[in-house]
Protein backbone atom coordinates (compact mmCIF):
# COMPACT_ATOMS: atom_id res chain seq x y z
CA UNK A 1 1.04 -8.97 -10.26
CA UNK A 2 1.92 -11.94 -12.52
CA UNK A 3 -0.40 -10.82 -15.15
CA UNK A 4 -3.26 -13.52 -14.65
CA UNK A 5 -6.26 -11.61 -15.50
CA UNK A 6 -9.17 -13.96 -15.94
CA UNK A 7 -10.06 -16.84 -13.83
CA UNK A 8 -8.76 -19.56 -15.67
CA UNK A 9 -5.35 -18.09 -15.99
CA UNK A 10 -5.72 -17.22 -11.84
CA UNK A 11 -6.12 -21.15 -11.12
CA UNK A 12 -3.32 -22.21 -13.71
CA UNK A 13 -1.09 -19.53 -11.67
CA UNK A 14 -1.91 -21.61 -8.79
CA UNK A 15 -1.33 -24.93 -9.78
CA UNK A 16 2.26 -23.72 -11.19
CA UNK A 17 3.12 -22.10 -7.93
CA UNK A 18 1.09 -24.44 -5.75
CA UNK A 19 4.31 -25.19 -3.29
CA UNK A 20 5.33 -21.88 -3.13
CA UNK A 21 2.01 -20.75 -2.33
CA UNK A 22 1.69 -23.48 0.33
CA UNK A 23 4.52 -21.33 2.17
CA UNK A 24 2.16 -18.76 3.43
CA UNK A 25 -1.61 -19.99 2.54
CA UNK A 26 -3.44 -23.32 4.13
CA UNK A 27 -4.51 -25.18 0.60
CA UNK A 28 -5.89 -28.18 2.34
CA UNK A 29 -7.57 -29.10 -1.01
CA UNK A 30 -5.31 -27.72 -3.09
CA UNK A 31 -5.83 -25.07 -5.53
CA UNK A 32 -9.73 -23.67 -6.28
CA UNK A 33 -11.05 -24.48 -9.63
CA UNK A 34 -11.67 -20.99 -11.29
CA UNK A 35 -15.55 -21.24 -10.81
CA UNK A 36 -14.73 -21.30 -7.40
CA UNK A 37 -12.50 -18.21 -7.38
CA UNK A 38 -15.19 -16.45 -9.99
CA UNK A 39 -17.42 -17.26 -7.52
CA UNK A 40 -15.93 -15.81 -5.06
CA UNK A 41 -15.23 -12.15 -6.65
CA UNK A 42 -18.72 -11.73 -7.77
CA UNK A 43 -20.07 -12.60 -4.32
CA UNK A 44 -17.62 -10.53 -2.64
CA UNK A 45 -18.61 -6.98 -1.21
CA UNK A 46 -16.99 -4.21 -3.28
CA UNK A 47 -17.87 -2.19 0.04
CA UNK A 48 -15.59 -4.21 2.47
CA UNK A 49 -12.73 -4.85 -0.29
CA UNK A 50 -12.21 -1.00 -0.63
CA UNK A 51 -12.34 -0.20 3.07
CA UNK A 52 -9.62 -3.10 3.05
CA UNK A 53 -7.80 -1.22 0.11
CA UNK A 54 -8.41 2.39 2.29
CA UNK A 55 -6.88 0.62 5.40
CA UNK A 56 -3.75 -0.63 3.65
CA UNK A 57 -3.10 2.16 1.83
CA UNK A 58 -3.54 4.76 4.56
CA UNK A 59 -0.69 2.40 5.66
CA UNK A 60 1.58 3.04 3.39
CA UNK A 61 1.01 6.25 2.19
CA UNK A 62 0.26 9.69 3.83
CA UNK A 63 -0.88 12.32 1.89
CA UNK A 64 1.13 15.42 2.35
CA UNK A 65 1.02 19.28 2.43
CA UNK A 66 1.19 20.41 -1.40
CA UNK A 67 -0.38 17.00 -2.42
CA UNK A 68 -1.92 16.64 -5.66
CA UNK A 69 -5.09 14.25 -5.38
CA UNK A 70 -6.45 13.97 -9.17
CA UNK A 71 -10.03 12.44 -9.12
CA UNK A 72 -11.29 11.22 -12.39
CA UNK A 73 -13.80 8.37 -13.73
CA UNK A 74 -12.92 5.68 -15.65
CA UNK A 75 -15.20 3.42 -17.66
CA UNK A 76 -14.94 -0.62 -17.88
CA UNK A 77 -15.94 -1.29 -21.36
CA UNK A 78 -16.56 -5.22 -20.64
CA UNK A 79 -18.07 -4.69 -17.94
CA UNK A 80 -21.57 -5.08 -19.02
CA UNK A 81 -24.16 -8.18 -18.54
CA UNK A 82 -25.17 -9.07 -22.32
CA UNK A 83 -24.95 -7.53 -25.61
CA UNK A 84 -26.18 -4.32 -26.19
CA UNK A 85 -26.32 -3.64 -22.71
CA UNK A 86 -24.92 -0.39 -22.14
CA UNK A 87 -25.12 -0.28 -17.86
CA UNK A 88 -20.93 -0.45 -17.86
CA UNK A 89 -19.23 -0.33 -14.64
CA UNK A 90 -18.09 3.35 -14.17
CA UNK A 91 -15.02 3.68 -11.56
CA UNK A 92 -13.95 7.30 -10.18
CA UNK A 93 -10.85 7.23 -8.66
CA UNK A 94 -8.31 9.16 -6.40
CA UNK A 95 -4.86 9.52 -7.39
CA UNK A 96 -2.14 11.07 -5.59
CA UNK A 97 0.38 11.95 -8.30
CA UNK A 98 3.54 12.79 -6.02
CA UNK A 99 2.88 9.15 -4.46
CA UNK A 100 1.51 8.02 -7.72
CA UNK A 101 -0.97 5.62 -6.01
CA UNK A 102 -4.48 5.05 -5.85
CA UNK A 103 -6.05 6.18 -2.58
CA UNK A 104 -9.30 5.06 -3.09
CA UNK A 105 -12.31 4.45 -5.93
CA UNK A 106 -15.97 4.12 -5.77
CA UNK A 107 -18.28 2.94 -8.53
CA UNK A 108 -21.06 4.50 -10.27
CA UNK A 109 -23.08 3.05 -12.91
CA UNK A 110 -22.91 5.99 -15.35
CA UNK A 111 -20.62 9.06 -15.99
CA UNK A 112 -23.28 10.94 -15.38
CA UNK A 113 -23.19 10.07 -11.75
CA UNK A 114 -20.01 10.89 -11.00
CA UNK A 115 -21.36 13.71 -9.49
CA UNK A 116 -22.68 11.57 -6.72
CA UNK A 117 -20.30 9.54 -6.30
CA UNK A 118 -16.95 12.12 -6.00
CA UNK A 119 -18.62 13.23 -2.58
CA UNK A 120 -18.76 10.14 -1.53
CA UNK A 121 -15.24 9.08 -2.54
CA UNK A 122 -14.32 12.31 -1.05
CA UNK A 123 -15.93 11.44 2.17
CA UNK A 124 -13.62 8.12 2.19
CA UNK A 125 -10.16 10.19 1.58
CA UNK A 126 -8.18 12.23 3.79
CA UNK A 127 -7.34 15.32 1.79
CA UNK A 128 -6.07 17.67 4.46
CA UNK A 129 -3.39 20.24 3.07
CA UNK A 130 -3.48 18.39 -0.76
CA UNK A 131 -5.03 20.30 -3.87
CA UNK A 132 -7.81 18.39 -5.28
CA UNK A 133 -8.46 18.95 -9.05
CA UNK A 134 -11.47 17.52 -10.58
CA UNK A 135 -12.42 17.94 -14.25
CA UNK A 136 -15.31 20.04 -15.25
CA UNK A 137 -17.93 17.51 -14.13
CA UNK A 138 -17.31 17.59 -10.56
CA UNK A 139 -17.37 21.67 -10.73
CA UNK A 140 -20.08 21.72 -7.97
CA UNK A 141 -20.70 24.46 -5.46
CA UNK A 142 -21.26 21.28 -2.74
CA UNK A 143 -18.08 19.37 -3.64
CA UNK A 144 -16.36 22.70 -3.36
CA UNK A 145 -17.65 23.11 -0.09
CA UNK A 146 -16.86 19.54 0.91
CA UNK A 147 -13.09 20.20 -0.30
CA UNK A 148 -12.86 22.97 1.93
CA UNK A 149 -14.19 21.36 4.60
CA UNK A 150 -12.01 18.71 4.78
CA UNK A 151 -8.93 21.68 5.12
CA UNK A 152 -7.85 20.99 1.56
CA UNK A 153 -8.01 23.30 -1.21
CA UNK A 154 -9.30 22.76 -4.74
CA UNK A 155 -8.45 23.34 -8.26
CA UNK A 156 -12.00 22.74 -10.85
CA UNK A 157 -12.10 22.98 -14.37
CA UNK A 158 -14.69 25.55 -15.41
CA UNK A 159 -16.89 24.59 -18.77
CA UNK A 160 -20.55 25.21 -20.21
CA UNK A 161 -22.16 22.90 -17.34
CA UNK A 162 -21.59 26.19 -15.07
CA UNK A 163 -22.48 28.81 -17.59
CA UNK A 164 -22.60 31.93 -15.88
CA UNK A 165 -19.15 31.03 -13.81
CA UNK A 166 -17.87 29.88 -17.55
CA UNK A 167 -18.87 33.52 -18.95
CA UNK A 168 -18.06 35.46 -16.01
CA UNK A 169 -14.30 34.64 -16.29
CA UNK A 170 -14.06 34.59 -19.98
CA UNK A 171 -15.55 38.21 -19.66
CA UNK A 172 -12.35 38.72 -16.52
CA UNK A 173 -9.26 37.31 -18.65
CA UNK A 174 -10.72 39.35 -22.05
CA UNK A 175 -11.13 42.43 -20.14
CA UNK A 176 -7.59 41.97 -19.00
CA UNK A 177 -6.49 41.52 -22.80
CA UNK A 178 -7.78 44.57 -23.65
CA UNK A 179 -7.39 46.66 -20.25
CA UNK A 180 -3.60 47.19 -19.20
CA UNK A 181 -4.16 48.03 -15.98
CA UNK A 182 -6.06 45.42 -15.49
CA UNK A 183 -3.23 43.37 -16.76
CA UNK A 184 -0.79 44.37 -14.29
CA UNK A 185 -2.90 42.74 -11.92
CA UNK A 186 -2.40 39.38 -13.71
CA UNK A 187 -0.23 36.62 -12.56
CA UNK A 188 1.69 34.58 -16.12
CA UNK A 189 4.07 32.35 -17.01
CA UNK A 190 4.95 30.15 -20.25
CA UNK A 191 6.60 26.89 -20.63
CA UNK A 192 7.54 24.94 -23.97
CA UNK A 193 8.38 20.86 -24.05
CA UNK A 194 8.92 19.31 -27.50
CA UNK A 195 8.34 15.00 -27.20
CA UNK A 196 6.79 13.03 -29.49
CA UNK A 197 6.75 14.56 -32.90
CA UNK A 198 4.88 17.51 -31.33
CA UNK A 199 5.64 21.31 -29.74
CA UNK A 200 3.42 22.33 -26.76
CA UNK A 201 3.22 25.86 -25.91
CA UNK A 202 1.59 26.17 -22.52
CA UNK A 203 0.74 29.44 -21.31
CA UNK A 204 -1.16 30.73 -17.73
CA UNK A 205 -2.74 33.38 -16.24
CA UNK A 206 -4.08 33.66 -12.22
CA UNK A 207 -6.10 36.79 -11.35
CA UNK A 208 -7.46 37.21 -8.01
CA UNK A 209 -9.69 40.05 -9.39
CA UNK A 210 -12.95 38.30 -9.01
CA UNK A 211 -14.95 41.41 -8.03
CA UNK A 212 -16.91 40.83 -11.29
CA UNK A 213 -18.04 37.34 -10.71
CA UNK A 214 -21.35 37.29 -9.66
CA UNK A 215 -21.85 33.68 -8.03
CA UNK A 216 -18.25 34.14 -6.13
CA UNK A 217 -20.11 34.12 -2.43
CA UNK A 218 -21.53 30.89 -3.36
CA UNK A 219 -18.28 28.95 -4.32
CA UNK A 220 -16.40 28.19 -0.80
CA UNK A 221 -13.11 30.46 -0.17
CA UNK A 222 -13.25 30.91 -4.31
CA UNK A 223 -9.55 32.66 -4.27
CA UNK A 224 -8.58 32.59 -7.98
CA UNK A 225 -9.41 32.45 -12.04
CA UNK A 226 -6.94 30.51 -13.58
CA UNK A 227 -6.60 30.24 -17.34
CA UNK A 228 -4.46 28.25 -19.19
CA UNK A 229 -3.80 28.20 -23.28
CA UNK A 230 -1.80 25.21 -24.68
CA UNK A 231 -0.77 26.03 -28.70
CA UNK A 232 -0.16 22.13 -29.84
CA UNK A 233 2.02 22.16 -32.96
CA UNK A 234 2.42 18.57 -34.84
CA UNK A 235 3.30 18.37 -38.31
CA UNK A 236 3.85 22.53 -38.99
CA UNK A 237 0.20 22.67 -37.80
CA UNK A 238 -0.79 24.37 -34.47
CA UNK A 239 -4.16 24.01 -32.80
CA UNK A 240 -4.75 26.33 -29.62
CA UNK A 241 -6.88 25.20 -26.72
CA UNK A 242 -8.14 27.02 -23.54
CA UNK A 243 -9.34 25.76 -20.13
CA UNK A 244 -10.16 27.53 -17.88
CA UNK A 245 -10.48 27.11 -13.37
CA UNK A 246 -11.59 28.09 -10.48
CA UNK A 247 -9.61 27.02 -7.33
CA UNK A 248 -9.31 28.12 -3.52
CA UNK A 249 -5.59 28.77 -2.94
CA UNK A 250 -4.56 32.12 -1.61
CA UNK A 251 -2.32 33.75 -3.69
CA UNK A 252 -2.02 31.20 -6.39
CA UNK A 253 0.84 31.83 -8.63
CA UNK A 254 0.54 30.98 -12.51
CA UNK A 255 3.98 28.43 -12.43
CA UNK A 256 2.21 26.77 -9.41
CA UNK A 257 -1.45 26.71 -11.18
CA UNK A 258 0.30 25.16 -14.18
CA UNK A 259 2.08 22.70 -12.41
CA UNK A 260 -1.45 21.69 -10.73
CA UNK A 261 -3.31 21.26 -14.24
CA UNK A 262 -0.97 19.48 -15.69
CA UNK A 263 -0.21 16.90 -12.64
CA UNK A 264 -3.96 16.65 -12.88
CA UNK A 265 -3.06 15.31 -16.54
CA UNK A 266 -1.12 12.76 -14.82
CA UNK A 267 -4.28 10.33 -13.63
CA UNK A 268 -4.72 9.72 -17.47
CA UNK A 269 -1.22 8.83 -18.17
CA UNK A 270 -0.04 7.56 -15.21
CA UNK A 271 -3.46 5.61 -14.05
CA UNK A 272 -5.54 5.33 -16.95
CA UNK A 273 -3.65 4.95 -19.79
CA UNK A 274 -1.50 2.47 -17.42
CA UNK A 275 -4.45 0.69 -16.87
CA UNK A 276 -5.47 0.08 -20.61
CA UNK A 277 -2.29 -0.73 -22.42
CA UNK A 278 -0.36 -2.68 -19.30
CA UNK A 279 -3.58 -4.39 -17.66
CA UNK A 280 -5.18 -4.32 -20.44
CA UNK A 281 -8.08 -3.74 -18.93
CA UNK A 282 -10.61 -2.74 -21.64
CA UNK A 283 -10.74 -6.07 -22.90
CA UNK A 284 -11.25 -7.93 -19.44
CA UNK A 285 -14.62 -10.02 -19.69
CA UNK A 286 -14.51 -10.37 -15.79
CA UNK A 287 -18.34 -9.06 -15.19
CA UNK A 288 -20.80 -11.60 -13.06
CA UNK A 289 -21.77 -10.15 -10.02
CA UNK A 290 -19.74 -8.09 -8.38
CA UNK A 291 -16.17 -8.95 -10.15
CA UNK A 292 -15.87 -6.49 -12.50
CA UNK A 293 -15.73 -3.71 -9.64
CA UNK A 294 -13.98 -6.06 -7.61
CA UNK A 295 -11.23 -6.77 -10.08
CA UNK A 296 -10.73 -3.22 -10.94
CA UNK A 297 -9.65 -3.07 -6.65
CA UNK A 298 -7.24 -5.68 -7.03
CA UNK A 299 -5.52 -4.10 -10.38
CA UNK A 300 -5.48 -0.78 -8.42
CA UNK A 301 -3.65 -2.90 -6.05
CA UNK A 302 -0.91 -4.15 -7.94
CA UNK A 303 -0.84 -0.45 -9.74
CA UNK A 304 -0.22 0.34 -6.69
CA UNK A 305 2.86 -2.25 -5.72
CA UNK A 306 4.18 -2.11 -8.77
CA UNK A 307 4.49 1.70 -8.99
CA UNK A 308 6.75 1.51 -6.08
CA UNK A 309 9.00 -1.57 -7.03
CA UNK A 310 12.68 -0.50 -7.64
CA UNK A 311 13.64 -1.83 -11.02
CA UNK A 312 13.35 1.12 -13.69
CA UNK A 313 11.29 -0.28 -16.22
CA UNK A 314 7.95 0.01 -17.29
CA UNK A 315 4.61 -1.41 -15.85
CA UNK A 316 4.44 -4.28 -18.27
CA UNK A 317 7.97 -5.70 -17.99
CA UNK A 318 7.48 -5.15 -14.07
């Protein structure tokens, strides 16, 4: 919370605040030399530290009906053992963005994995009545499954990694550009923010026409196609993206899919961008043993606090 992200600057923390601390800790030999406390988070179970974290936030915050629970990986780029070494730490997070807390992380050692570790993360949450949106990576058939299981619904991003969902619902919203009956049957809505030297031009479309998809019976209580176009226009040029989604609501209206996407925005603005230019956390060299995972708890921690301290300015200054 006070900023002291190494060990050194932990035990020169200490020694400053040594009679306040004394308050509320036994310090019988005063403060711990920083090998100690390095020592200490690299030894520590990652395991038992985020059931600890799980516990306390379960505590505090309850996810709720209409919930929002983001789940994105995050890479620690000094998290690796020696030079060249490319086995970086690799943390996938939950993040409620009504709350805007952390529920819960797991590690894995390599994007790749994340589909691995998202079940077990999800297996750690409790998700019952939120909307869980996952980027394109954890579009699985099984995580799906494991979403609806645990009575919450899900919103996944569709790309090439699922080819013939991808082209089955390109094929659905182009029919429906060229077929105006097929149209009618279409859900849309459009919203425009201007912010930064840039226009955004967000369009979205929800069918529920999903006749044509040939692998719906194997996507769990698969409800709607969402697409959504954003037109980006900064300096009098406009570049025009589309994404597009599966997701399991029941009569899942485009203003209400839109909202979802772009709260699922929010874990890289709210979380990880917070976590880089605040925390700084790119450039923390806290990696032997198990610190590196451990530290990235205990700054999910203090996200955490400090999201929900009173004063109204930013992270930093906080």
């Amino acid at each position: 919370i006070c900023g002291a992200d190494s060990f050194v600057a932990i035990e020169l923390y200490g020694e400053c605040q040594e009679e306040f601390l004394k308050t509320f800790l036994d310090l019988p030999n005063g403060i711990p030399s920083h090998d100690t406390i390095g020592r200490v988070f690299s030894v520590l179970s990652p395991t038992a530290l985020q059931e600890a974290f799980r516990g306390w936030i379960a505590s505090l915050a309850e996810v709720t009906d209409g919930e929002v629970v983001a789940i994105d990986g995050k890479t620690l780029r000094r998290s690796f053992r020696h030079a060249g070494d490319k086995a970086f730490v690799h943390m996938v997070s939950a993040w409620a963005t009504e709350n805007q807390v952390v529920l819960g992380q797991i590690k894995t050692e390599e994007k790749s994995n994340e589909i691995t570790a998202i079940p077990r993360l999800l297996e750690l949450l409790r998700i019952k009545g939120a909307t869980v949106t996952i980027d394109a990576m954890g579009c699985q058939k099984e995580i799906a499954k494991q979403i609806v299981a645990g009575e919450a619904d899900y919103m996944l991003a569709v790309k090439e990694n699922q080819p013939t969902l991808h082209s089955d619902i390109i094929a659905l919203f182009n029919r429906a550009a060229k077929d105006p009956e097929f149209l009618d049957g279409l859900d849309f809505c459009e919203t425009t923010s201007k912010g930064h030297g840039r226009v955004e031009v967000r369009r979205c479309w929800t069918s529920t026409a999903l006749d044509k998809l040939s692998q719906r019976e194997q996507w769990s209580n698969l409800a709607c196609a969402v697409l959504v176009e954003v037109d980006r226009t900064v300096d009098g040029k406009t570049s025009t993206e589309q994404r597009y989604y599966i997701s399991s609501k029941k009569r899942l209206r485009a203003k209400t899919a839109l909202s979802i996407v772009r709260s699922h925005w929010g874990i890289e603005n709210e979380l990880h961008w917070v976590l880089d230019v605040a925390f700084r956390e790119d450039d923390c060299r806290v990696r032997a043993g198990y610190a590196a995972e451990n530290f990235a708890v205990m700054r999910h921690i203090t996200l955490n606090l400090l999201k929900k301290a009173t004063c109204k300015v930013g992270i930093k200054n906080r």
